[in-house]
C-alpha atoms as a PDB file:
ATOM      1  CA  UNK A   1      89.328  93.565  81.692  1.00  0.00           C
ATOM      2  CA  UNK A   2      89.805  95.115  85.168  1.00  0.00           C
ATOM      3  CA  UNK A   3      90.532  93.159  88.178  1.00  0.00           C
ATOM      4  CA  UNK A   4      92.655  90.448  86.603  1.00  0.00           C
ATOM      5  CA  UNK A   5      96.537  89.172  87.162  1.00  0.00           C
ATOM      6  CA  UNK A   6      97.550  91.402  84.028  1.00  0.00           C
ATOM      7  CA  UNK A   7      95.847  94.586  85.633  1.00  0.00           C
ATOM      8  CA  UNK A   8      97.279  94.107  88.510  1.00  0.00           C
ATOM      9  CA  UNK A   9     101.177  93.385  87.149  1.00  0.00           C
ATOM     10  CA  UNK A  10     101.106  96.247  84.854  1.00  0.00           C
ATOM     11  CA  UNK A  11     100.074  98.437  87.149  1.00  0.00           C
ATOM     12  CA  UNK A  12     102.444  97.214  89.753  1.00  0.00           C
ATOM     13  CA  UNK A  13     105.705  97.213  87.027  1.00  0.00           C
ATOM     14  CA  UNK A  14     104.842 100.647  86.624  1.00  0.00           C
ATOM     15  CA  UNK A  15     105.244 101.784  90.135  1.00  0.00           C
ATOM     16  CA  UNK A  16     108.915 100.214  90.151  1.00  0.00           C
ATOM     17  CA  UNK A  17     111.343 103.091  91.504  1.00  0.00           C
ATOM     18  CA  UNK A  18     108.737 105.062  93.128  1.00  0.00           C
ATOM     19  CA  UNK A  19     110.172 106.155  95.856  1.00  0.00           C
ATOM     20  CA  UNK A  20     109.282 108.401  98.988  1.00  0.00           C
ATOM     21  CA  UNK A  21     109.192 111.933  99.701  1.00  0.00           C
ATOM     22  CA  UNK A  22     111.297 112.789 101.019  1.00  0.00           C
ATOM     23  CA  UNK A  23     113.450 109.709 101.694  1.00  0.00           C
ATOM     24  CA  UNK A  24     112.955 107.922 104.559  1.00  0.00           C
ATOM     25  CA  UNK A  25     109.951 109.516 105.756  1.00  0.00           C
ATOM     26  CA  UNK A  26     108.082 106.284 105.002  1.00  0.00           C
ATOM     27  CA  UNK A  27     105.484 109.046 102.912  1.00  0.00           C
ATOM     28  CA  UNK A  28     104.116 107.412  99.975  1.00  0.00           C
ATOM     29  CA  UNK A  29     101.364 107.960  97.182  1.00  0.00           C
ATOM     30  CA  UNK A  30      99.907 104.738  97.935  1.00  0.00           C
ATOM     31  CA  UNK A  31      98.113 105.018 101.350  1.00  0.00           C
ATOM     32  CA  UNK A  32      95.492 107.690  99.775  1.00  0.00           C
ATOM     33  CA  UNK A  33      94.515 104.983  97.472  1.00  0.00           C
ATOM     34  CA  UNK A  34      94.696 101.886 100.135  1.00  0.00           C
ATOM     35  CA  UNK A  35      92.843 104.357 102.290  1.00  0.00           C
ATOM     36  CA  UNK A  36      95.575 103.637 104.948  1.00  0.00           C
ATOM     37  CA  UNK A  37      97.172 106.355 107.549  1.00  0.00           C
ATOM     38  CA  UNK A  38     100.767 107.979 105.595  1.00  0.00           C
ATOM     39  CA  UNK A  39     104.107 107.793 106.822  1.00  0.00           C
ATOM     40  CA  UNK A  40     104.126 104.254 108.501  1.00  0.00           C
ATOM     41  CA  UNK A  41     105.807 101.347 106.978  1.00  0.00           C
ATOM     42  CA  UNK A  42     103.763 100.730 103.704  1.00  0.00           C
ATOM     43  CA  UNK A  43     104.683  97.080 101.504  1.00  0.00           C
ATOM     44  CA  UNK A  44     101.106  96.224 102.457  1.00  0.00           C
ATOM     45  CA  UNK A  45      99.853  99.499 102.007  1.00  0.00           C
ATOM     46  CA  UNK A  46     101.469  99.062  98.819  1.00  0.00           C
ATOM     47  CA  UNK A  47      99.503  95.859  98.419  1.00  0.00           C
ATOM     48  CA  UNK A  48      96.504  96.942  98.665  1.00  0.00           C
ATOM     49  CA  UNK A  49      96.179 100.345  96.758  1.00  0.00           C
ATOM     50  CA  UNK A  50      97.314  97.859  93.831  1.00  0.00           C
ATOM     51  CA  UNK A  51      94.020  95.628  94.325  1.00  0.00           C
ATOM     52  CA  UNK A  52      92.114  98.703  94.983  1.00  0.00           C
ATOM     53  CA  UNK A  53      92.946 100.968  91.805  1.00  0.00           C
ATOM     54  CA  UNK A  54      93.025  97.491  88.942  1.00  0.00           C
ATOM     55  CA  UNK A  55      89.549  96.735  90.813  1.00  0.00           C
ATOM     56  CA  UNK A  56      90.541  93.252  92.420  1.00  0.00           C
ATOM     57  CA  UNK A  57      88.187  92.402  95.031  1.00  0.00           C
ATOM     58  CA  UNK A  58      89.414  91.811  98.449  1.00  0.00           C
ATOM     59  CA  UNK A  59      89.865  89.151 100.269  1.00  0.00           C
ATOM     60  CA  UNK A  60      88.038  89.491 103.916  1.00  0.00           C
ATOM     61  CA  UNK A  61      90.598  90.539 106.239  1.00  0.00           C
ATOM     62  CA  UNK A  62      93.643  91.626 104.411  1.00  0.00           C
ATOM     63  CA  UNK A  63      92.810  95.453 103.798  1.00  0.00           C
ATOM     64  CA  UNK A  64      95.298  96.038 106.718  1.00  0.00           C
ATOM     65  CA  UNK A  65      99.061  97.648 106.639  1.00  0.00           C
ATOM     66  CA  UNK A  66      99.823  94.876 109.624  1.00  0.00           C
ATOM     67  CA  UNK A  67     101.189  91.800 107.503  1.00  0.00           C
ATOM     68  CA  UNK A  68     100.348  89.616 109.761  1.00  0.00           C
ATOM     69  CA  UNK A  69      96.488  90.716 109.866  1.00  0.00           C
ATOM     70  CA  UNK A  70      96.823  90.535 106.294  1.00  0.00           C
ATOM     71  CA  UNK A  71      98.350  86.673 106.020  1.00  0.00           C
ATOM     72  CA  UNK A  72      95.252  85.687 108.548  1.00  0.00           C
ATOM     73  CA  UNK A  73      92.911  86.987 106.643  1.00  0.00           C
ATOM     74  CA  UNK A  74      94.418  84.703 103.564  1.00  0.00           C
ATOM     75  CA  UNK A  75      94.307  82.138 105.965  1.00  0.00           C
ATOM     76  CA  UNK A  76      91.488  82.312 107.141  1.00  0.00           C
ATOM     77  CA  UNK A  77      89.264  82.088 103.512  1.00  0.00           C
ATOM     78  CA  UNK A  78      91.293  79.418 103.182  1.00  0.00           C
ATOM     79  CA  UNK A  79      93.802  81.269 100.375  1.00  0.00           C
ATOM     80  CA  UNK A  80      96.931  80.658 101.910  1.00  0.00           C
ATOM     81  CA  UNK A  81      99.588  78.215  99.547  1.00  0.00           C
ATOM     82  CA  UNK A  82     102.438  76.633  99.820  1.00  0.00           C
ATOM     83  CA  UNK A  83     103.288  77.214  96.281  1.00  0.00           C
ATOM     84  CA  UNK A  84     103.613  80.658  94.381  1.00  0.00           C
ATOM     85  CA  UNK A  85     101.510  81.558  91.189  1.00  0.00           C
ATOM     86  CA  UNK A  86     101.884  85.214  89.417  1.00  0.00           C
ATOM     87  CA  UNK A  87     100.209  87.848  91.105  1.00  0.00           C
ATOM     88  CA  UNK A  88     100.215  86.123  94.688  1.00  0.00           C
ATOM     89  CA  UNK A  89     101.129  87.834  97.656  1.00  0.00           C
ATOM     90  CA  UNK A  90     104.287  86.716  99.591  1.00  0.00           C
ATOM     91  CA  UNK A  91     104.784  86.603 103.002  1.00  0.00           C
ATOM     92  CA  UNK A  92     108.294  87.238 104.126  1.00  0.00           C
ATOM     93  CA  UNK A  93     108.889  85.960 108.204  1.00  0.00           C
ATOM     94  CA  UNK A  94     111.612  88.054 110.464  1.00  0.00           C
ATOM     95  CA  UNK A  95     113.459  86.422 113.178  1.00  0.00           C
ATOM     96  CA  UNK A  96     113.984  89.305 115.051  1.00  0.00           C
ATOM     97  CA  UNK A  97     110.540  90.206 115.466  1.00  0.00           C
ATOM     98  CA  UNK A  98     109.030  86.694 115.541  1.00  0.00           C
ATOM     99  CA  UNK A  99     106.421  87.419 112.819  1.00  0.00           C
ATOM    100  CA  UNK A 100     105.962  87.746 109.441  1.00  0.00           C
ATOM    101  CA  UNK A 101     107.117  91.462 108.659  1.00  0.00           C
ATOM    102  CA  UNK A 102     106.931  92.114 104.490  1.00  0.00           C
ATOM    103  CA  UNK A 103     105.122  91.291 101.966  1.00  0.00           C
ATOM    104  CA  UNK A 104     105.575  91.236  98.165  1.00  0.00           C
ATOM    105  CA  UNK A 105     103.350  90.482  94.797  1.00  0.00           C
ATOM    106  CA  UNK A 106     105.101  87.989  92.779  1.00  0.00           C
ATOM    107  CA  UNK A 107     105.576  88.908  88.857  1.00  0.00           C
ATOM    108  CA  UNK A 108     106.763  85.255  87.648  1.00  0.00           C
ATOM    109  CA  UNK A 109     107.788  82.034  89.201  1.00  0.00           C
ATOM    110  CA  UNK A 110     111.164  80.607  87.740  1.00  0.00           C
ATOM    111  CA  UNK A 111     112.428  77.548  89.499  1.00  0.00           C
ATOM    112  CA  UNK A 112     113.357  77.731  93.059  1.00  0.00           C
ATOM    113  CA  UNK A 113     112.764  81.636  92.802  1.00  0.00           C
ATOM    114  CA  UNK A 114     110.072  83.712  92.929  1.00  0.00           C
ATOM    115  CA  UNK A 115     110.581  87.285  91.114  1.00  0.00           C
ATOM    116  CA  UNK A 116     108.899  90.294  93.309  1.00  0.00           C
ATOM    117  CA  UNK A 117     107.591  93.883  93.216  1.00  0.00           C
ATOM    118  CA  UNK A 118     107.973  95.237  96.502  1.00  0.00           C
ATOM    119  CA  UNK A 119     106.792  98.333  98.058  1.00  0.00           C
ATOM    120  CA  UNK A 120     109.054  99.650 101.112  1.00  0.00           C
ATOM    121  CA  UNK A 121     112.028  98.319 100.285  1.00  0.00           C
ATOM    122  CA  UNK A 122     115.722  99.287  98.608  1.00  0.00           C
ATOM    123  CA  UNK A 123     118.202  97.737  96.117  1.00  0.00           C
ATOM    124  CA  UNK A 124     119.461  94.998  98.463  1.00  0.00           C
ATOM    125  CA  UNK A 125     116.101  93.790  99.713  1.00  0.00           C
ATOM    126  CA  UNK A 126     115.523  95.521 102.784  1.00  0.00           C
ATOM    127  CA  UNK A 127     111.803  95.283 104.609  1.00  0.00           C
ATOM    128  CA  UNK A 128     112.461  98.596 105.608  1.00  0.00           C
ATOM    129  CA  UNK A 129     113.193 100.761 102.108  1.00  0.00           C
ATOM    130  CA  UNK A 130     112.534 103.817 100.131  1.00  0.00           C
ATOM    131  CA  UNK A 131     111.089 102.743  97.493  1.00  0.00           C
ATOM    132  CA  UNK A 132     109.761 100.644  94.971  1.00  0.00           C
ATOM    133  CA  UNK A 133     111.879  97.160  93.736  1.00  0.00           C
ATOM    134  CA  UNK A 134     112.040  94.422  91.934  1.00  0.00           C
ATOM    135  CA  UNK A 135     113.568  91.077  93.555  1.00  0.00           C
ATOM    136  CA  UNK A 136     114.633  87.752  93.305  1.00  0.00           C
ATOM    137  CA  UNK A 137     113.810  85.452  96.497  1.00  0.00           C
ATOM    138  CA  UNK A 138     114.347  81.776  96.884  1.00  0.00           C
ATOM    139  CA  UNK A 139     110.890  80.346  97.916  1.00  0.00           C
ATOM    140  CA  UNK A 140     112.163  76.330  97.775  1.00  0.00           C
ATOM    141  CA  UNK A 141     114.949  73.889  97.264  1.00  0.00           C
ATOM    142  CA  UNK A 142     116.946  75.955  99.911  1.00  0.00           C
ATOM    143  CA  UNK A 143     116.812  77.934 102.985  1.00  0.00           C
ATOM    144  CA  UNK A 144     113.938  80.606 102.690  1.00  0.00           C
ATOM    145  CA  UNK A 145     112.311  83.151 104.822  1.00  0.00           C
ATOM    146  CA  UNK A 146     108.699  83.188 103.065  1.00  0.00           C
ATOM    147  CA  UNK A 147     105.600  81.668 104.790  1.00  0.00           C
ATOM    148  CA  UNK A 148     103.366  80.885 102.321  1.00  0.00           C
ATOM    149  CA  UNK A 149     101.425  82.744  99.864  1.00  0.00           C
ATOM    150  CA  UNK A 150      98.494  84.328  99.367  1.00  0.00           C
ATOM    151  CA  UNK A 151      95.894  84.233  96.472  1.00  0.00           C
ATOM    152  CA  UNK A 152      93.500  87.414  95.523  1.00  0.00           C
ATOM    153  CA  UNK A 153      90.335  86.634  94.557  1.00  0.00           C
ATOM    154  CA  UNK A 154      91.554  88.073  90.653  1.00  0.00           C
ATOM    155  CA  UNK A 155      88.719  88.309  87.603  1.00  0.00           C
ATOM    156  CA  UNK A 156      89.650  85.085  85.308  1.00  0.00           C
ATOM    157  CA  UNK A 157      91.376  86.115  82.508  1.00  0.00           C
ATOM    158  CA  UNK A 158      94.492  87.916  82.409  1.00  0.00           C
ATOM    159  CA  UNK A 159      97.014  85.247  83.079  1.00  0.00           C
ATOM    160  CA  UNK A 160      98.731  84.913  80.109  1.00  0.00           C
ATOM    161  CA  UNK A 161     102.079  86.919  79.778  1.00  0.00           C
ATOM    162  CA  UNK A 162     100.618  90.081  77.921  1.00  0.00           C
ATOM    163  CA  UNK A 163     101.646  90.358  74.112  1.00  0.00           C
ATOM    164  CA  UNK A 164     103.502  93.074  71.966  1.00  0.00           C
ATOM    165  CA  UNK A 165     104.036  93.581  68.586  1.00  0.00           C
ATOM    166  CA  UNK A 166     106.842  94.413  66.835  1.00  0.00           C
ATOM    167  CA  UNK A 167     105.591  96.267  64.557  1.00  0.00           C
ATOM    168  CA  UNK A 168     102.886  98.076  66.967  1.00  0.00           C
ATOM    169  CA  UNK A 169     105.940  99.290  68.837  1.00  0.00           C
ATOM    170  CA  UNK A 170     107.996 100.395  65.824  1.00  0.00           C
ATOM    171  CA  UNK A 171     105.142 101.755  64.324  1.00  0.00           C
ATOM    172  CA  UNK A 172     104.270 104.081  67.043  1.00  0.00           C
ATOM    173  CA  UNK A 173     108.439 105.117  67.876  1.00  0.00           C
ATOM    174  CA  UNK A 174     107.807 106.400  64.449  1.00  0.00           C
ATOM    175  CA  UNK A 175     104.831 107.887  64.309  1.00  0.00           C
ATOM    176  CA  UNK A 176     103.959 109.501  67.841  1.00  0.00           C
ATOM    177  CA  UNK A 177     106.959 111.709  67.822  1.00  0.00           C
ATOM    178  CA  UNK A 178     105.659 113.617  65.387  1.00  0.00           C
ATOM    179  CA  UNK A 179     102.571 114.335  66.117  1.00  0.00           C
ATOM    180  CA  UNK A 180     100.938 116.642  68.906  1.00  0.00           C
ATOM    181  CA  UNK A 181     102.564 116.059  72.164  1.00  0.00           C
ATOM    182  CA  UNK A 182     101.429 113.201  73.867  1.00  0.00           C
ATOM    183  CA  UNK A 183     100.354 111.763  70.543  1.00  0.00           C
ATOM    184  CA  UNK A 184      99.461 107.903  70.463  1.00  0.00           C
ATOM    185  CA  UNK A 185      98.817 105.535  68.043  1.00  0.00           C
ATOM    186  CA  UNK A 186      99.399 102.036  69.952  1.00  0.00           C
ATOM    187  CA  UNK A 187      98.889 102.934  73.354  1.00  0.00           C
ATOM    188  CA  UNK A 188      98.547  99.273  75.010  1.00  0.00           C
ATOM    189  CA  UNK A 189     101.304  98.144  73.586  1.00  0.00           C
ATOM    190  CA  UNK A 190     103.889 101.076  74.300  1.00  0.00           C
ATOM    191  CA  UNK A 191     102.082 100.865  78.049  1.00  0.00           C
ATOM    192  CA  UNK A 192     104.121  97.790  78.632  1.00  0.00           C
ATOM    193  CA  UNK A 193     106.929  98.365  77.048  1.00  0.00           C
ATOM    194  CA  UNK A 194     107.495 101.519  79.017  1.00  0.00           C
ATOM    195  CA  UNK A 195     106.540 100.060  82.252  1.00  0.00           C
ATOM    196  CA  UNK A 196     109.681  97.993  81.508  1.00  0.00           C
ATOM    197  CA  UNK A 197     112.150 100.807  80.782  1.00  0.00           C
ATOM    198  CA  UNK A 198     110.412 102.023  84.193  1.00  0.00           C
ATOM    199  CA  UNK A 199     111.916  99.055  85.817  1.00  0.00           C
ATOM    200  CA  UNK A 200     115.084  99.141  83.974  1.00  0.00           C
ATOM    201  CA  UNK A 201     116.058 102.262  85.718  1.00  0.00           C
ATOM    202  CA  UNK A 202     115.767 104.358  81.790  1.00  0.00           C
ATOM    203  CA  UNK A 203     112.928 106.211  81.843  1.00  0.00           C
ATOM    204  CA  UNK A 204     110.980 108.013  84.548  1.00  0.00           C
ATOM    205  CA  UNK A 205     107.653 106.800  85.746  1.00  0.00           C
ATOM    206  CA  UNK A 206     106.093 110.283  84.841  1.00  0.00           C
ATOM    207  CA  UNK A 207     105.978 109.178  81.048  1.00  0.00           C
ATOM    208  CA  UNK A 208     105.090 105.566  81.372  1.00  0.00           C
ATOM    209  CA  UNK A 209     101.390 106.414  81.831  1.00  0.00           C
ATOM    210  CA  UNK A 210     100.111 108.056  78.616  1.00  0.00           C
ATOM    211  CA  UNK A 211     100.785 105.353  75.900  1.00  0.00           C
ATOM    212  CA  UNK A 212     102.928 107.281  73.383  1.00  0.00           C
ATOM    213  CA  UNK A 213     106.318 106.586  72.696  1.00  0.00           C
ATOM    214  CA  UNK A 214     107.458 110.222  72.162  1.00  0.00           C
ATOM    215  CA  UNK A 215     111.096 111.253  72.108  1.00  0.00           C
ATOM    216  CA  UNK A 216     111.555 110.692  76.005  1.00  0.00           C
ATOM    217  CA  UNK A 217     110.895 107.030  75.184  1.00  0.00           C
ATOM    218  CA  UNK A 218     113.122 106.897  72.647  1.00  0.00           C
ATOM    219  CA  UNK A 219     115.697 108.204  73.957  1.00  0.00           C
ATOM    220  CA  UNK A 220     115.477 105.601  77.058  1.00  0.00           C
ATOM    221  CA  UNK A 221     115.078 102.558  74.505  1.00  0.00           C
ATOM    222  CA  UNK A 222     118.337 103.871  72.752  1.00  0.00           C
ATOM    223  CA  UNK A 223     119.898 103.666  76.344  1.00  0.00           C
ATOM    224  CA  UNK A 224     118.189  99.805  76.303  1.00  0.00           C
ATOM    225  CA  UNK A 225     119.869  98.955  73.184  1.00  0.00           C
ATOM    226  CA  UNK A 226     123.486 100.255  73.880  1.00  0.00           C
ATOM    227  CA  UNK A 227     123.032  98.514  77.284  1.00  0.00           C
ATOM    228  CA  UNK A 228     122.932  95.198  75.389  1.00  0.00           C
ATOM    229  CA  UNK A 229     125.612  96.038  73.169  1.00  0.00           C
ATOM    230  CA  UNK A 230     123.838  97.866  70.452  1.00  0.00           C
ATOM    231  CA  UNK A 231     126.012 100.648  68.430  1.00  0.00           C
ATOM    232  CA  UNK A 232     125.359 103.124  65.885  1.00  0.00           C
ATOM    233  CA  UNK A 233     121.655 102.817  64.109  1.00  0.00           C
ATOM    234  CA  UNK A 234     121.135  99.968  65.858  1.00  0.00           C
ATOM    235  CA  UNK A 235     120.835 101.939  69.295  1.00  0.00           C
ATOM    236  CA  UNK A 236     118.606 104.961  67.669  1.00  0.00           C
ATOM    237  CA  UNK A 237     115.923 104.183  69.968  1.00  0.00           C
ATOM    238  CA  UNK A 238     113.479 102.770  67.409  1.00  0.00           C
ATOM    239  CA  UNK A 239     112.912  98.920  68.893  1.00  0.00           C
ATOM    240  CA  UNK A 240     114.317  96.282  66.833  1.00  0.00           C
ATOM    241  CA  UNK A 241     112.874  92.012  67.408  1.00  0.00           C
ATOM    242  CA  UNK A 242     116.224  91.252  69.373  1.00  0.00           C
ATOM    243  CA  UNK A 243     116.065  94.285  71.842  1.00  0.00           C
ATOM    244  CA  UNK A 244     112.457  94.074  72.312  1.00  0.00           C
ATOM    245  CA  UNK A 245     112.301  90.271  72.766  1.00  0.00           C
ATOM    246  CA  UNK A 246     114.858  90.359  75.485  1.00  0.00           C
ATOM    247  CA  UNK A 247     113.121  93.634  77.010  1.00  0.00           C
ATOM    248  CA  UNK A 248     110.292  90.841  77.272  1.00  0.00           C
ATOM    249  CA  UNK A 249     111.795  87.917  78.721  1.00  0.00           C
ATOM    250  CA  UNK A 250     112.818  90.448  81.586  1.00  0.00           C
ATOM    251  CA  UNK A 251     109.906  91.874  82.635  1.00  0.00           C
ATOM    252  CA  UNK A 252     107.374  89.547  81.658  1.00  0.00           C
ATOM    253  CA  UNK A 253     105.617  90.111  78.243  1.00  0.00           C
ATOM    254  CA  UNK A 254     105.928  88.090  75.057  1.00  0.00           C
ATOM    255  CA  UNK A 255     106.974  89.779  71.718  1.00  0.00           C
ATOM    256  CA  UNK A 256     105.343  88.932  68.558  1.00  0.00           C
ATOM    257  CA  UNK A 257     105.921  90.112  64.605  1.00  0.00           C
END
């Protein structure tokens, strides 16, 4: 189903470490989709090529790459919270300028935190980035920069943590290989889990898009494994319950038999 809070995540997970050409040139490959002007600051251009390409309608007002025209427009059709839900928009303030000056779609909530994919930013959180991040930002029960939060007008359906078999994924690190390149056999399934490795820094976001887990992927889930701790033939690259499930519990997905 397009246009839902697990169209919109995947996508977005997928984009993590995306990063601009040529470095700090603020050129990115998301202001063709947002149908936005290249080379300006972009975490709401970011924003909105997401909605755009997974289909989410828009809320009046907030196709704009000035986050501040983009948190009135929440405002204003009355979709502005206080409290975070997945795939809400979050709206980071700046002293210096007086105004709110980032903004960020939140993956998960967990406690006083709110974990983020971010669009313009770097490794230590910067408004002002490179690239494509994950964070963690405080959101209550301490001082916090973030004014509120923003809800898309997202298709029902889709907010459940997507699923992933164990066996799906072991059956495909063993039989796409084999076959012709770019071979799939469970194509959902190895989406996500590659969208993770993505994230993790393993594998490159050029072969996280066509659903096969060829040898590329296995090599980067053998780099998973030994990262946890994993020797021998238990870091071959072919997904095991332990190393998938806490692949899952990192980026968002639940892992099944």
């Amino acid at each position: 189903m397009s246009g839902t809070v697990r169209d919109l995540l995947t996508w977005a997970a997928a984009q993590v470490r995306t990063m601009e050409k040529p470095l700090g040139s603020n050129k990115n490959p998301y202001a063709a989709k947002a149908g936005h002007a290249n080379g300006q600051a972009w975490c709401a251009t970011f924003l909105v090529a997401g909605w755009k390409v997974n289909k989410v309608p828009l809320v009046p007002g907030t196709n704009s790459a000035f986050t501040p025209t983009m948190q009135n427009g929440f405002k204003n059709a009355g979709r502005l919270f206080n409290s975070p839900r997945a795939g809400d928009v979050g709206f980071l303030f700046d002293r210096d300028l007086g105004r709110i000056a980032h903004v960020f779609f939140v993956e998960r909530v967990e406690g006083d935190f709110v974990k983020t994919i971010e669009g313009n930013t770097n490794l230590d959180g910067s408004r002002t980035g490179i690239g494509v991040f994950r964070h963690s930002r405080r959101w209550t029960g301490g001082t916090t920069m973030i004014r509120g939060f923003g809800r898309p007008n997202y298709k029902a359906g889709g907010t459940a943590p997507p699923t992933v078999s164990t066996a799906a994924i072991v059956s495909a690190a063993r039989k796409d290989p084999p076959g012709p390149d770019g071979a799939t056999s469970h194509p959902a399934a190895v989406r996500i889990v590659e969208a993770a490795l993505v994230a993790e820094g393993l594998l490159s976001p050029a072969f996280a898009k066509d659903g096969s887990f060829g040898t590329v992927t296995i090599k980067a889930y053998g780099q998973w494994q030994r990262k946890l701790g994993f020797t021998g033939a238990d870091a071959d690259g072919i997904p095991g319950r332990e190393s998938l499930t806490k692949l899952g519990l990192r980026h968002g997905f639940k892992v099944v038999a």
